[in-house]
N, C-alpha and C. Protein backbone atom coordinates (compact mmCIF):
# COMPACT_ATOMS: atom_id res chain seq x y z
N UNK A 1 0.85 -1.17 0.00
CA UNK A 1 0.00 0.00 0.00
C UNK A 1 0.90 1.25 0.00
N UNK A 2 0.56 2.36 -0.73
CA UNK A 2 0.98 3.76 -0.91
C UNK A 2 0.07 4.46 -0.27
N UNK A 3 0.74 5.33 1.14
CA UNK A 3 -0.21 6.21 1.33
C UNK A 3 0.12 7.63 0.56
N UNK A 4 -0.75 8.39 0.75
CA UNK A 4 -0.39 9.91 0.04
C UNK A 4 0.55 10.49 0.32
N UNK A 5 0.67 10.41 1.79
CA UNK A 5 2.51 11.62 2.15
C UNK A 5 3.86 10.93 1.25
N UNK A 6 3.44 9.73 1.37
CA UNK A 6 4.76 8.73 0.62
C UNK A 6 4.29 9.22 -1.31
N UNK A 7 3.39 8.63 -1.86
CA UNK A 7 3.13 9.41 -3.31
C UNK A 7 3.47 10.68 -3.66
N UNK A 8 3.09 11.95 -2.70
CA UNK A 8 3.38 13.03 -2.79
C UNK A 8 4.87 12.69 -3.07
N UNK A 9 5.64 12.78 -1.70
CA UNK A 9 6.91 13.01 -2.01
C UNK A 9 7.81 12.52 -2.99
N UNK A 10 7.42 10.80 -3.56
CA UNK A 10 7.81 11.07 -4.80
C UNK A 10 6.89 11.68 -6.17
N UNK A 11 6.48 12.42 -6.07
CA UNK A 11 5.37 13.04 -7.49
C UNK A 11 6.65 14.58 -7.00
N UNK A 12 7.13 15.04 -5.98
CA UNK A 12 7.62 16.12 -6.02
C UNK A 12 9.35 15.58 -6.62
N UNK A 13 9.77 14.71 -6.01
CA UNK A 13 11.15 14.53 -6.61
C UNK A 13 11.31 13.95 -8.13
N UNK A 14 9.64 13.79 -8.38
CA UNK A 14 9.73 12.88 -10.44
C UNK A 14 9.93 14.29 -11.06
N UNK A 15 8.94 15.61 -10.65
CA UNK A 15 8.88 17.13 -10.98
C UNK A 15 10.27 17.23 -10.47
N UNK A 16 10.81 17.51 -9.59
CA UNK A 16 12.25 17.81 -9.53
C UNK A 16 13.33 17.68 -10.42
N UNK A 17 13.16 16.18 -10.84
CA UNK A 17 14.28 15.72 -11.73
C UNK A 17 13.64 16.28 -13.14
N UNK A 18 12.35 16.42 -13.28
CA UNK A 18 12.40 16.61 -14.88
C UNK A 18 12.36 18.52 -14.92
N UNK A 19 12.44 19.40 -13.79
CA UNK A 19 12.68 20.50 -13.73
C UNK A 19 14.58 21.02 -14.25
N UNK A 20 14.61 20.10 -13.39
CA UNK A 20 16.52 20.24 -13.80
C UNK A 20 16.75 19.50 -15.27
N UNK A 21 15.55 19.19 -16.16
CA UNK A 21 16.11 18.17 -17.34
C UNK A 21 15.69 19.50 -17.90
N UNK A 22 14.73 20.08 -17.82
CA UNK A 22 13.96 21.46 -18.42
C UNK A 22 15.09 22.31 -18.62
N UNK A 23 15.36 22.61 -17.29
CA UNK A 23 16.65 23.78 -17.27
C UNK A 23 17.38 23.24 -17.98
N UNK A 24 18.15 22.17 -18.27
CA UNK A 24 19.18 22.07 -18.87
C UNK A 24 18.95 22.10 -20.44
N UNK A 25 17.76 21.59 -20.74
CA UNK A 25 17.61 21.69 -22.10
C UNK A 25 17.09 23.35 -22.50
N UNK A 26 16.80 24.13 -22.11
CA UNK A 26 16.27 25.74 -22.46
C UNK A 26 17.26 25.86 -23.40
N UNK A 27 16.96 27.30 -23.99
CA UNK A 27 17.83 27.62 -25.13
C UNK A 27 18.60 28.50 -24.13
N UNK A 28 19.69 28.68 -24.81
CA UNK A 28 21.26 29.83 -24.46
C UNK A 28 21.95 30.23 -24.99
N UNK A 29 21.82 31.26 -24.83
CA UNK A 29 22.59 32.28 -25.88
C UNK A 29 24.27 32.20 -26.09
N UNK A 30 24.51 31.99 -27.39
CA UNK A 30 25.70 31.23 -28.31
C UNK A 30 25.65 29.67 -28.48
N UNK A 31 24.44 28.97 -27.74
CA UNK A 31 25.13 27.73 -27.31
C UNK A 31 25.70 27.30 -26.28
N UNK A 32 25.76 28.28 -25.43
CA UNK A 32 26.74 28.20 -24.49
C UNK A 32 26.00 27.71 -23.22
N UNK A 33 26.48 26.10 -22.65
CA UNK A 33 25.89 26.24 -21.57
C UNK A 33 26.45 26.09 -19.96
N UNK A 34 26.02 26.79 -19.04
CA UNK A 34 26.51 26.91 -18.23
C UNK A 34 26.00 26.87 -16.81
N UNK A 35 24.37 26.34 -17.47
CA UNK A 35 23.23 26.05 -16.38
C UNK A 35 23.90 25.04 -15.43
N UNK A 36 23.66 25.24 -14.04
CA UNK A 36 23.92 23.85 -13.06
C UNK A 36 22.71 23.95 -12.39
N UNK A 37 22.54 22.89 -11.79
CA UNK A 37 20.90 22.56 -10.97
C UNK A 37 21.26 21.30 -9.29
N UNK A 38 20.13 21.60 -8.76
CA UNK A 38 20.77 20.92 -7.66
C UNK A 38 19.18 20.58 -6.58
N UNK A 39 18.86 19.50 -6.03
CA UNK A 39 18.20 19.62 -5.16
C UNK A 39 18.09 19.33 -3.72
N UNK A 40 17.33 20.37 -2.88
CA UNK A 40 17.49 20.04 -1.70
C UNK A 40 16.13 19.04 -0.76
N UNK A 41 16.62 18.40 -0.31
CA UNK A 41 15.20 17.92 0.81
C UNK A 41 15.40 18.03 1.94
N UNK A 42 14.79 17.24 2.80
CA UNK A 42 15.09 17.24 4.01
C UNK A 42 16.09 17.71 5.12
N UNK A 43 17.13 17.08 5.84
CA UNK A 43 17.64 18.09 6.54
C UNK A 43 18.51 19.55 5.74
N UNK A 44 18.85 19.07 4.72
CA UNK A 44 19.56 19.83 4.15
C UNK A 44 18.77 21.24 3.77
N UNK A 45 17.56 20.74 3.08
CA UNK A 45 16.32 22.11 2.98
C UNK A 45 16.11 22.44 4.57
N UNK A 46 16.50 21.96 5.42
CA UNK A 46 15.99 22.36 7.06
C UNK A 46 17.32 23.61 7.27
N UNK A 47 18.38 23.10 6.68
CA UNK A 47 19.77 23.98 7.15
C UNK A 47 19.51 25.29 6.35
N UNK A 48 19.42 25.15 4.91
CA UNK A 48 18.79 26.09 4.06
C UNK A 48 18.09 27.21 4.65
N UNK A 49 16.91 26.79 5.29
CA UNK A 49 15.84 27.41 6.13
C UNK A 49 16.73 28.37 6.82
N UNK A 50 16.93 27.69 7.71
CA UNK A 50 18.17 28.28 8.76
C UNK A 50 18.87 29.27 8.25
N UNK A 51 19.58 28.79 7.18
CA UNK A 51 20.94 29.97 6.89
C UNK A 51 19.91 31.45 6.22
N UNK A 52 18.48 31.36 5.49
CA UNK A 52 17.52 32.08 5.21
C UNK A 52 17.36 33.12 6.32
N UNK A 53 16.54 32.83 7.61
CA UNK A 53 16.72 33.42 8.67
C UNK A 53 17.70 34.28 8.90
N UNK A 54 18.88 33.34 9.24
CA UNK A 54 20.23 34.28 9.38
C UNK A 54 20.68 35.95 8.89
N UNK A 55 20.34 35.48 7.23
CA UNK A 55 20.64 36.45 6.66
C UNK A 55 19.71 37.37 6.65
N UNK A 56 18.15 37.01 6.65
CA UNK A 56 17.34 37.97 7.02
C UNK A 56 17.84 38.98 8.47
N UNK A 57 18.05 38.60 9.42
CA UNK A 57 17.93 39.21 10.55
C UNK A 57 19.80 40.41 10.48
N UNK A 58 20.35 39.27 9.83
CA UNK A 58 21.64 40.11 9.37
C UNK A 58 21.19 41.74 8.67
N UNK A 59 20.72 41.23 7.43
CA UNK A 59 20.69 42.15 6.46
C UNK A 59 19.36 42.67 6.23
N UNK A 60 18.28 42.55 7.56
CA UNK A 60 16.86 43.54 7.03
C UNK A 60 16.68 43.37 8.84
N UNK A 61 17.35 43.37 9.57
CA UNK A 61 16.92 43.49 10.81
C UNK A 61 15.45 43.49 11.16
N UNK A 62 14.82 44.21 11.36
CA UNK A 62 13.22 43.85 12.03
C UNK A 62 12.53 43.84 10.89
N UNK A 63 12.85 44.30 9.44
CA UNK A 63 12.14 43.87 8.21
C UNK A 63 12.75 42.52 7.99
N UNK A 64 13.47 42.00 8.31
CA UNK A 64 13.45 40.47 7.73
C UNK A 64 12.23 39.48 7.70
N UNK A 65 11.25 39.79 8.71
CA UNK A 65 9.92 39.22 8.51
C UNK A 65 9.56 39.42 6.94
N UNK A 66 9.51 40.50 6.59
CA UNK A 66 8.63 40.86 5.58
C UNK A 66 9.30 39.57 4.18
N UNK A 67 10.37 39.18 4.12
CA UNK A 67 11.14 38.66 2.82
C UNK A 67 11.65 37.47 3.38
N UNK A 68 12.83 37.48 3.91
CA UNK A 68 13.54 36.31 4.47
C UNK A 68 12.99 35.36 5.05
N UNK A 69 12.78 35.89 6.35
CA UNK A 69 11.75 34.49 7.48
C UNK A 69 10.95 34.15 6.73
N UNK A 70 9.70 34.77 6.25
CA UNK A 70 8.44 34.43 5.66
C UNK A 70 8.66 33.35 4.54
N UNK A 71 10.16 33.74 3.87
CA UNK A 71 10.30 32.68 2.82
C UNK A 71 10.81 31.27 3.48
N UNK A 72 11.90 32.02 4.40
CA UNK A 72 12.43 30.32 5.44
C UNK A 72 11.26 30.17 5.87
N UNK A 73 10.16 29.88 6.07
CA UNK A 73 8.79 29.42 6.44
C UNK A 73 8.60 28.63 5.39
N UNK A 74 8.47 28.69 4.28
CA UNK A 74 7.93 28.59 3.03
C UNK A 74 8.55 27.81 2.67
N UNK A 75 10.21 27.35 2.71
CA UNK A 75 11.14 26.26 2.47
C UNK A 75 11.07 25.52 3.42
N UNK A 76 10.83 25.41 4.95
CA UNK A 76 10.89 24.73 5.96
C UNK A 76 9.13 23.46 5.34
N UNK A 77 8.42 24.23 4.75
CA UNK A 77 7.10 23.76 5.05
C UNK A 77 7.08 22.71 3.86
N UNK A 78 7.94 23.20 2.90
CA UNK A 78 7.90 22.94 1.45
C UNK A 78 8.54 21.15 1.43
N UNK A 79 8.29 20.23 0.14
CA UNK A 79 9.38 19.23 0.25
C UNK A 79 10.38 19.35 -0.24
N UNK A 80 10.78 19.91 -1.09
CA UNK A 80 11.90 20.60 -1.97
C UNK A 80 12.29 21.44 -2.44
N UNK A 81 13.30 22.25 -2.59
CA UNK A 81 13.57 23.12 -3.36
C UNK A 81 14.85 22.63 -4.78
N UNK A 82 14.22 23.56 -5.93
CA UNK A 82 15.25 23.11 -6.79
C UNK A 82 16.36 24.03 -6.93
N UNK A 83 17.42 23.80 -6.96
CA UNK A 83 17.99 25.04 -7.31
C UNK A 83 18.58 25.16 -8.68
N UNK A 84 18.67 26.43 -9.39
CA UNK A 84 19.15 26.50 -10.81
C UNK A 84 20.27 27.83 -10.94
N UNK A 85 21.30 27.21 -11.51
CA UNK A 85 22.14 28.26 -11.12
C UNK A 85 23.12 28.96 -12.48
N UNK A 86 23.98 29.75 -12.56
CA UNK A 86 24.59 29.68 -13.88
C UNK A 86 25.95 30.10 -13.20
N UNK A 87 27.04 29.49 -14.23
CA UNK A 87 28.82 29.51 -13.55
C UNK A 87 28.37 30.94 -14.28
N UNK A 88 29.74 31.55 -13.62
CA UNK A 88 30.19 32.90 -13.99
C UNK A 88 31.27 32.36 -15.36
N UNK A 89 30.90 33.40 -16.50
CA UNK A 89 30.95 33.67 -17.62
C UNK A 89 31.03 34.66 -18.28
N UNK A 90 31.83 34.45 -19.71
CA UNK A 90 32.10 35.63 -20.98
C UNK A 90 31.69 34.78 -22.27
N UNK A 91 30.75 35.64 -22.93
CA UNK A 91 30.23 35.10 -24.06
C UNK A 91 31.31 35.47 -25.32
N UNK A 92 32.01 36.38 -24.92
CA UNK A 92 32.95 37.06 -26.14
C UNK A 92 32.60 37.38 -27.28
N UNK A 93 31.07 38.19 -27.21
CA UNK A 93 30.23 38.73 -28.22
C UNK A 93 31.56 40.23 -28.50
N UNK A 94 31.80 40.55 -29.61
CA UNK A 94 31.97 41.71 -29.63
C UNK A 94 31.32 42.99 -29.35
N UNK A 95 31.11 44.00 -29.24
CA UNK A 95 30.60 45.09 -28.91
C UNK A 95 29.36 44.87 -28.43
N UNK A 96 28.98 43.86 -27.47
CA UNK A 96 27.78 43.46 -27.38
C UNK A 96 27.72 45.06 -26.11
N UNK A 97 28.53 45.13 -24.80
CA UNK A 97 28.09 46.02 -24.22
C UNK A 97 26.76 45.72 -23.08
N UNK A 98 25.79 44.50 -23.65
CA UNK A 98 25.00 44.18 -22.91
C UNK A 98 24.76 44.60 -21.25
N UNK A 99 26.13 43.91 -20.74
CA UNK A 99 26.12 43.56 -19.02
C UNK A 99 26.91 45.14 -18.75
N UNK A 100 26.98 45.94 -19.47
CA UNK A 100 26.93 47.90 -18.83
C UNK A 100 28.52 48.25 -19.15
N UNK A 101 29.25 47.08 -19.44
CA UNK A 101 31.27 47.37 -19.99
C UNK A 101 31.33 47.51 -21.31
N UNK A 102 32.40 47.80 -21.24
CA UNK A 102 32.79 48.13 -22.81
C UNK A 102 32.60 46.62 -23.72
N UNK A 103 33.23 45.79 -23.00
CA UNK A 103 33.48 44.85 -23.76
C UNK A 103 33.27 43.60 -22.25
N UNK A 104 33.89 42.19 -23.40
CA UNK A 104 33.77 41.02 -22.22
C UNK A 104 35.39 41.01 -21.24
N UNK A 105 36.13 41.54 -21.98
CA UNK A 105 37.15 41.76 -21.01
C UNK A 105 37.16 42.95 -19.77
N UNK A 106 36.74 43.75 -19.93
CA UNK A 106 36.35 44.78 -18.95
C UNK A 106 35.77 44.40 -18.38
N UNK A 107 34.50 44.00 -18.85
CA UNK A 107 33.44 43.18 -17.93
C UNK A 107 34.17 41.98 -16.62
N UNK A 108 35.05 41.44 -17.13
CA UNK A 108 35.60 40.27 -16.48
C UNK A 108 36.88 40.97 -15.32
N UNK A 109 37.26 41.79 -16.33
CA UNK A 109 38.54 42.41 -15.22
C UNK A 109 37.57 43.14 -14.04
N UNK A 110 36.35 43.75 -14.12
CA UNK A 110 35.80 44.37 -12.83
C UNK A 110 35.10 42.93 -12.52
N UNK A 111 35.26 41.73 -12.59
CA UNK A 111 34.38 40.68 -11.43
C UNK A 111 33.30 41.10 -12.09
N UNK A 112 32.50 41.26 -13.10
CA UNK A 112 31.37 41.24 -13.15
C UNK A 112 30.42 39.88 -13.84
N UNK A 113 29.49 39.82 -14.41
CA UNK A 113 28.96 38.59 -15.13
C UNK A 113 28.70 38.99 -16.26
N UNK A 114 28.96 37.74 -17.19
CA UNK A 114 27.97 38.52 -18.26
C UNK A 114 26.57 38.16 -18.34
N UNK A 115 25.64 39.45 -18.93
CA UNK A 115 24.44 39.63 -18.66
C UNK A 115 23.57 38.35 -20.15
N UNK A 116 24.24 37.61 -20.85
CA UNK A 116 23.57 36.62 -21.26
C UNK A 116 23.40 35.40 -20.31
N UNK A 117 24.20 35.17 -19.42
CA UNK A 117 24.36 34.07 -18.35
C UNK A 117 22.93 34.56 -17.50
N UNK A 118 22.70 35.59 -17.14
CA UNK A 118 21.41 35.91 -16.49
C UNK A 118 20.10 35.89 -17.77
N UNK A 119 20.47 35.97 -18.70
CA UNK A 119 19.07 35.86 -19.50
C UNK A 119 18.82 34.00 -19.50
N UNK A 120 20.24 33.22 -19.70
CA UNK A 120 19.71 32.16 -19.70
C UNK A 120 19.19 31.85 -18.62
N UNK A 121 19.53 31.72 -17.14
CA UNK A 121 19.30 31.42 -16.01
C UNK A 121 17.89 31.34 -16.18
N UNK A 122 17.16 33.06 -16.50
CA UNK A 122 15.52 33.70 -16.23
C UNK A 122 14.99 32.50 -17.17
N UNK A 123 15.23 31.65 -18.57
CA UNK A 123 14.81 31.18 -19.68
C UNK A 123 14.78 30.07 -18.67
N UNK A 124 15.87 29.16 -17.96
CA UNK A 124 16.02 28.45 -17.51
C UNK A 124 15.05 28.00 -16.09
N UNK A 125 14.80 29.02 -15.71
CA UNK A 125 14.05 28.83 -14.40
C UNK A 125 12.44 29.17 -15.15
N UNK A 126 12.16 29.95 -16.19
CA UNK A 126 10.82 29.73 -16.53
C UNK A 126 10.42 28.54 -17.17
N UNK A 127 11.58 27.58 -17.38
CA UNK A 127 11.15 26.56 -18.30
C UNK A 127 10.67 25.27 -16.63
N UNK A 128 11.67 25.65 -16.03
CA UNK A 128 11.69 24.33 -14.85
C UNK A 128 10.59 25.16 -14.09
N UNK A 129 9.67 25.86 -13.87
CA UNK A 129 8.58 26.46 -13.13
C UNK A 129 7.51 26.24 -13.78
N UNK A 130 7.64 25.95 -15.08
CA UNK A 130 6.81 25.57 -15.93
C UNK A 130 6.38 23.79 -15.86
N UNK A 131 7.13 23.27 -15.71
CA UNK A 131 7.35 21.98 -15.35
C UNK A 131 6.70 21.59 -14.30
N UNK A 132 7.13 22.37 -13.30
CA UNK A 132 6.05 22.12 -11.97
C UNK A 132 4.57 22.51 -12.37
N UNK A 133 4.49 23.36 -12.63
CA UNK A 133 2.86 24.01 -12.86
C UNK A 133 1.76 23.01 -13.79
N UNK A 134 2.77 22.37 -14.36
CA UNK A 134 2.24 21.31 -15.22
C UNK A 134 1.75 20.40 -15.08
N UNK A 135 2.49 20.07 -13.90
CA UNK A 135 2.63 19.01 -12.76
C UNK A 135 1.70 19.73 -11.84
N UNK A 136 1.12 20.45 -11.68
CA UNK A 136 0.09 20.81 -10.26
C UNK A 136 0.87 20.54 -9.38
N UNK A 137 2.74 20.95 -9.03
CA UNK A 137 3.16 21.25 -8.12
C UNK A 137 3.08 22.56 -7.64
N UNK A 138 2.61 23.11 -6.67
CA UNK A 138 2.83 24.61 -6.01
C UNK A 138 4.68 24.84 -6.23
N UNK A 139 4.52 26.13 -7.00
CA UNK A 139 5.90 26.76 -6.93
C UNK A 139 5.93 27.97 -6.74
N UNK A 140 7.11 28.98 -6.17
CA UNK A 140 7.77 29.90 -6.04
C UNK A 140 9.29 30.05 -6.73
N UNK A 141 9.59 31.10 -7.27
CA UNK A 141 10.98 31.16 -7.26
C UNK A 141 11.45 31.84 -6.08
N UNK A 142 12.15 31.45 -5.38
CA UNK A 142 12.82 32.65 -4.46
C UNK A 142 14.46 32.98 -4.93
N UNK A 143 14.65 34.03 -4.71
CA UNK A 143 15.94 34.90 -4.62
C UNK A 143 16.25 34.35 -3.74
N UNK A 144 16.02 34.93 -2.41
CA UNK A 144 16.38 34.76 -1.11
C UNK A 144 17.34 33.27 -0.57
N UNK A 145 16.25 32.26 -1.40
CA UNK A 145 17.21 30.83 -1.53
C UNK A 145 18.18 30.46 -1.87
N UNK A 146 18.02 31.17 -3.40
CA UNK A 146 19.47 31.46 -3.92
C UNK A 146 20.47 31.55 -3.02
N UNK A 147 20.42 32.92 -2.60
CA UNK A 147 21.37 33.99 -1.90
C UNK A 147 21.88 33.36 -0.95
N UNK A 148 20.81 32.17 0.08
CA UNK A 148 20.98 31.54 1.46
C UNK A 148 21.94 30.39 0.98
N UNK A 149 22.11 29.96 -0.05
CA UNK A 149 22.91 28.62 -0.90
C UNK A 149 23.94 29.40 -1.56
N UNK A 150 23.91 30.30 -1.94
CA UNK A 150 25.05 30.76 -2.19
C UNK A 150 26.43 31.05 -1.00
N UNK A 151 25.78 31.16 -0.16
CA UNK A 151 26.17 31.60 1.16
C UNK A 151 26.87 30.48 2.37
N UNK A 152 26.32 29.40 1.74
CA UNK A 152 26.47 28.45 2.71
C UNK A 152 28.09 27.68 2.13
N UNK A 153 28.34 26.65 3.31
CA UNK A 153 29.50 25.90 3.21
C UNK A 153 29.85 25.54 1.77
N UNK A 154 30.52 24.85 1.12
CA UNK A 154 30.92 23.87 0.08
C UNK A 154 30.50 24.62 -0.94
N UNK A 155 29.88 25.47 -0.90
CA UNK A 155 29.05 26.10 -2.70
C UNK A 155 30.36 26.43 -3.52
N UNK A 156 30.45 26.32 -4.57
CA UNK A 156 31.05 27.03 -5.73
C UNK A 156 30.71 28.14 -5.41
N UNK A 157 31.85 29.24 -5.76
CA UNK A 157 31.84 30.93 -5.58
C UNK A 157 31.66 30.69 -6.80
N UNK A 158 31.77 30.86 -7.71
CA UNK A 158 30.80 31.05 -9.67
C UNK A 158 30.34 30.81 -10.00
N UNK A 159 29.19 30.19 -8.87
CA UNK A 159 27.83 29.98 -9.39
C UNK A 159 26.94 31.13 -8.82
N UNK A 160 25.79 31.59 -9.78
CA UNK A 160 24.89 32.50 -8.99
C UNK A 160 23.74 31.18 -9.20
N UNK A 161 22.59 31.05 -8.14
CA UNK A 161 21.71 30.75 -7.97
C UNK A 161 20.53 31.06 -7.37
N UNK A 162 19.42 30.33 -7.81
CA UNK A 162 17.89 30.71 -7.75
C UNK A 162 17.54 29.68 -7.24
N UNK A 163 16.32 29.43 -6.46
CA UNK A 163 15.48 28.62 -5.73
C UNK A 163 14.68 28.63 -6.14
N UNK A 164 13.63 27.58 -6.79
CA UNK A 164 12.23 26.72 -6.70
C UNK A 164 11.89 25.92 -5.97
N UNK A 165 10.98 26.70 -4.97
CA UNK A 165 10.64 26.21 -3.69
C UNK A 165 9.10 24.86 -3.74
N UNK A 166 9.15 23.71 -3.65
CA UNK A 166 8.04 23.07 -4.14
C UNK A 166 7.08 22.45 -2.89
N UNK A 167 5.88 22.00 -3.48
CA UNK A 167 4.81 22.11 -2.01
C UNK A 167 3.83 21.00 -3.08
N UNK A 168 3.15 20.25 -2.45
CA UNK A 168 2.24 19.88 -2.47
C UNK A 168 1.43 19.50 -1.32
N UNK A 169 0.87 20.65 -0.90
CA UNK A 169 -0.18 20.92 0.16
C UNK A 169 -1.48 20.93 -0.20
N UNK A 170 -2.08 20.92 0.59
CA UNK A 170 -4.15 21.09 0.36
C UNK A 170 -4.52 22.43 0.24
N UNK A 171 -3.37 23.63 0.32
CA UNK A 171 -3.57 24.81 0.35
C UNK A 171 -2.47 25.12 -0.49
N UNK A 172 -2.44 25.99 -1.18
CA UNK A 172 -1.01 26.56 -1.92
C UNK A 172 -0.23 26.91 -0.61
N UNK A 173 0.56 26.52 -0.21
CA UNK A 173 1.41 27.72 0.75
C UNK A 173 2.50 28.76 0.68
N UNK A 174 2.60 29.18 -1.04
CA UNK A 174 2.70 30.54 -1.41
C UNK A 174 2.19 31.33 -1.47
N UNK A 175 0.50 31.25 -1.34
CA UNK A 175 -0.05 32.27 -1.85
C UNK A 175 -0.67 33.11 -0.87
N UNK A 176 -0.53 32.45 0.20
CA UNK A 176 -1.24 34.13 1.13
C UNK A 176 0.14 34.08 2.19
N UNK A 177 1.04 34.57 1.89
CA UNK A 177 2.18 34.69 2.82
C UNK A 177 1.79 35.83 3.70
N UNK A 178 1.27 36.04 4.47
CA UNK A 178 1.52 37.49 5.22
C UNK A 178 2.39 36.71 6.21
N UNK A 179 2.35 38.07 6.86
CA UNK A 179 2.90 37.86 8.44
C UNK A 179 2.42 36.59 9.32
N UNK A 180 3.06 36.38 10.02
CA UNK A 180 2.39 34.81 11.11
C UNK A 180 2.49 35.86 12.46
C-alpha cells in the first residue's frame, strides 16, 4: 500500500528531476551552456531554512519578517527546493556592451557577469517552473534561496543561484504569505 505523504513526495522529486532536465535543455545564448541545478530535501532544505533566517535578521533586521523568514517558512514547510544556477561567464560577443562594460574583457577584469548568463538562467528557471505548474506542483521562485545557498558551506563561488521552492499541500502555501 501507498499512502499519500509517501506518493506526494515522490510526485515532487519525479517534478524535480524533470525541472533540472527542463533547465538544462532551455535555449542559451551562443550555445553556451553553463546552467547547473541541484536539489534540496530534508535536513539539508531544514539547514537552508536556517541559513535564510540568518541572513534575514543580518541584512533587514526587524524587516526580515517581511522577505527572508516568511520565505524560510515557506522552504521549511515545502518538500523541496530546486535550485538553478549559472557559472560565472564571458560570451565574447563583440561590442555586445550588454552587461553595462565596454566589452567582455572589462566586464571580467571588474568581477562582473555577463548579462547573457542571467538571461539564460531567467529562460532556464521559466522553463523548470513551468514543469512544476504542469505538474500541479505549487511553486515559487525565491531569490532569497538562492542567496541563502550561495552563502552556505561547500558552494562554488561562480555559481549565482535561484530557488524553486516546491509544495504539495491542500492549500497553496505561497499564496497568502503574510505575516504569522
Amino acid at each position: 500500500m501507498y499512502q499519500s505523504q509517501k506518493m506526494e513526495e515522490q510526485a515532487v522529486l519525479q517534478v524535480a528531476a524533470e525541472m533540472c532536465a527542463a533547465a538544462r535543455t532551455a535555449p542559451k545564448a551562443k550555445g553556451i551552456d553553463k546552467i547547473c541545478t541541484m536539489v534540496l530535501t530534508g535536513e539539508e532544505k531544514d539547514q537552508l531554512a536556517k541559513k535564510m533566517e540568518e541572513i534575514g535578521v543580518r541584512d533587514f533586521g526587524e524587516k526580515a519578517e517581511d522577505w527572508y523568514i516568511r520565505d524560510a517558512r515557506n522552504v521549511k514547510d515545502a518538500q523541496a527546493v530546486v535550485f538553478i544556477g549559472t557559472k560565472k561567464d564571458y560570451r565574447g560577443i563583440a561590442k555586445c556592451s550588454f552587461c553595462g562594460f565596454e566589452n567582455c574583457g572589462v566586464c571580467k577584469q571588474e568581477g562582473a557577469r555577463c548579462a547573457f548568463s542571467y538571461v539564460d538562467l531567467g529562460i532556464a528557471l521559466g522553463s523548470a517552473a513551468a514543469v512544476a505548474a504542469d505538474a500541479r506542483i505549487d511553486n515559487r521562485i525565491m531569490f532569497s534561496a538562492g542567496k541563502a545557498l550561495m552563502e552556505m558551506e561547500d558552494m562554488p563561488e561562480d555559481v549565482a543561484w535561484q530557488g524553486i521552492v516546491l509544495s504539495t499541500a491542500g492549500k497553496n502555501i505561497f499564496f497568502d504569505r503574510k505575516k504569522k
